[in-house]
C-alpha atoms as a PDB file:
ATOM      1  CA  UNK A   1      95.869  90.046 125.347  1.00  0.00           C
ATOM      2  CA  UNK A   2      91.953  90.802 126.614  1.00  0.00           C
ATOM      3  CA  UNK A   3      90.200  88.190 127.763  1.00  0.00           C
ATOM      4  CA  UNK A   4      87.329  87.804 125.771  1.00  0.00           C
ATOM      5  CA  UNK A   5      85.705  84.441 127.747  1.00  0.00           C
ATOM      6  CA  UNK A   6      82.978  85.175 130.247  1.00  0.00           C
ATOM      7  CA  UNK A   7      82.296  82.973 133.288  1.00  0.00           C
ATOM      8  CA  UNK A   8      79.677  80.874 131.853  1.00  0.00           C
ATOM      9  CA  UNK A   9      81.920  80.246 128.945  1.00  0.00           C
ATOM     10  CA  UNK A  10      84.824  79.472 131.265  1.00  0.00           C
ATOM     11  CA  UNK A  11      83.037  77.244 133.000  1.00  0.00           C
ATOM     12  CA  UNK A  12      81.970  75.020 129.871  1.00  0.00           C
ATOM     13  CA  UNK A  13      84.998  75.223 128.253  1.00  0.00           C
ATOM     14  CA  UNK A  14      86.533  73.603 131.846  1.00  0.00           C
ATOM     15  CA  UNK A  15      83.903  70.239 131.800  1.00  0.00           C
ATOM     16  CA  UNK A  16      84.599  69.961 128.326  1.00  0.00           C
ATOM     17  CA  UNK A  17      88.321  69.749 128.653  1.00  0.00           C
ATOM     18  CA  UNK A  18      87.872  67.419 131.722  1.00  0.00           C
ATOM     19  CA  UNK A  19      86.134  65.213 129.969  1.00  0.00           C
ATOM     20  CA  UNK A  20      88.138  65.219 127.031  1.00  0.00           C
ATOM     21  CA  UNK A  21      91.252  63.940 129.056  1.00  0.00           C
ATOM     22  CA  UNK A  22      89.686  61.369 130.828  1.00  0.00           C
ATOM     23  CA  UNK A  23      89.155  59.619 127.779  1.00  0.00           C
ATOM     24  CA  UNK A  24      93.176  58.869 128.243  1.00  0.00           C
ATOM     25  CA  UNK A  25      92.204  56.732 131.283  1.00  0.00           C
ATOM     26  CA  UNK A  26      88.817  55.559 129.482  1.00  0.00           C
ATOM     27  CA  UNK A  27      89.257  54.198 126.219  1.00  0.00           C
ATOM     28  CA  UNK A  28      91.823  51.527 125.519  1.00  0.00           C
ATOM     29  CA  UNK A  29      93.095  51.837 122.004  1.00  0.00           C
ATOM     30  CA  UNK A  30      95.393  54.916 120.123  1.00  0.00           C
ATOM     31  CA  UNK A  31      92.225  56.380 120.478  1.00  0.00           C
ATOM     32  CA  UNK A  32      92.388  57.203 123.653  1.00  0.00           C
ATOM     33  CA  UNK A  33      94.993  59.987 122.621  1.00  0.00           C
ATOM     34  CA  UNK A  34      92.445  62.068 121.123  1.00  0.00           C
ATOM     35  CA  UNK A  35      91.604  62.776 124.810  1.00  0.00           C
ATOM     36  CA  UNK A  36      94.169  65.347 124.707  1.00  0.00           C
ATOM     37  CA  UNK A  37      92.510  67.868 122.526  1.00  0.00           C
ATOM     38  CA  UNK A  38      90.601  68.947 125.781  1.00  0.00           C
ATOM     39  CA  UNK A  39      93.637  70.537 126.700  1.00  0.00           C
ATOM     40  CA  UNK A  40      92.407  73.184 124.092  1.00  0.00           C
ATOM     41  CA  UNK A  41      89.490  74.079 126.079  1.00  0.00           C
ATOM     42  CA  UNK A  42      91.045  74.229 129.412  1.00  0.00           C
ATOM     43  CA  UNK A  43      93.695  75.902 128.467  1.00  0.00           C
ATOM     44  CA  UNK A  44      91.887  78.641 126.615  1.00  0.00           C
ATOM     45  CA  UNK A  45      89.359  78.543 129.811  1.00  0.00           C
ATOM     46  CA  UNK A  46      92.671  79.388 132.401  1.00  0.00           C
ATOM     47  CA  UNK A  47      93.547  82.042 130.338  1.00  0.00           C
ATOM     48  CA  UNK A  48      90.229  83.837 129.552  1.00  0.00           C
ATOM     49  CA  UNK A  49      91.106  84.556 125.944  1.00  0.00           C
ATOM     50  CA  UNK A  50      90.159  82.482 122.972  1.00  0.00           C
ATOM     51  CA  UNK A  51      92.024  82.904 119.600  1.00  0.00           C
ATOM     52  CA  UNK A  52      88.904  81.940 117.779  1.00  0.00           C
ATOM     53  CA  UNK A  53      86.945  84.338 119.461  1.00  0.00           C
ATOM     54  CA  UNK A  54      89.591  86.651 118.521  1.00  0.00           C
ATOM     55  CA  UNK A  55      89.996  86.147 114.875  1.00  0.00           C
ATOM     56  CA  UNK A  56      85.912  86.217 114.081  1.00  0.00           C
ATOM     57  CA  UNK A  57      85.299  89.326 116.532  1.00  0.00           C
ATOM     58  CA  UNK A  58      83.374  87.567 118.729  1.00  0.00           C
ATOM     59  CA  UNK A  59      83.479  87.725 122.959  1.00  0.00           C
ATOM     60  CA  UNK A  60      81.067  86.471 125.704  1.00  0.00           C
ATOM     61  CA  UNK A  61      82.134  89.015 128.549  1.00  0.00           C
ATOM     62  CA  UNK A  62      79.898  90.933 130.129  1.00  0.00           C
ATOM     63  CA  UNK A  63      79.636  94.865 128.520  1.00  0.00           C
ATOM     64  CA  UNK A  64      81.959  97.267 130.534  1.00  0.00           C
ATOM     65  CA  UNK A  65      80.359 100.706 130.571  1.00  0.00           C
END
């Protein structure tokens, strides 16, 4: 599996899936669940590699030459 997530793209990904799961501690109805989708984004942002990015052919690391 290539990691196909540059830094930038890491980073994002990481703030997104922050906030995302402090809407657990945040909100105060069964919507507060919904917080745990931003374990998507983190997750794929610890890893480096994006399915998504994978399946449409897309990649935001740097060119190796």
């Amino acid at each position: 599996m290539t990691q196909n997530l540059g830094s930038v793209d890491r980073i994002i990904r990481i703030i997104i899936g922050i906030v995302l799961l402090s809407l657990i501690f945040f909100l105060d109805s069964g919507a507060r669940w919904f917080g745990l989708i931003g374990l998507i984004p983190l997750l794929t942002a610890i890893i480096g590699f994006c399915p998504l990015y994978k399946i449409f052919g897309l990649s935001s690391c740097p060119l190796k030459h």
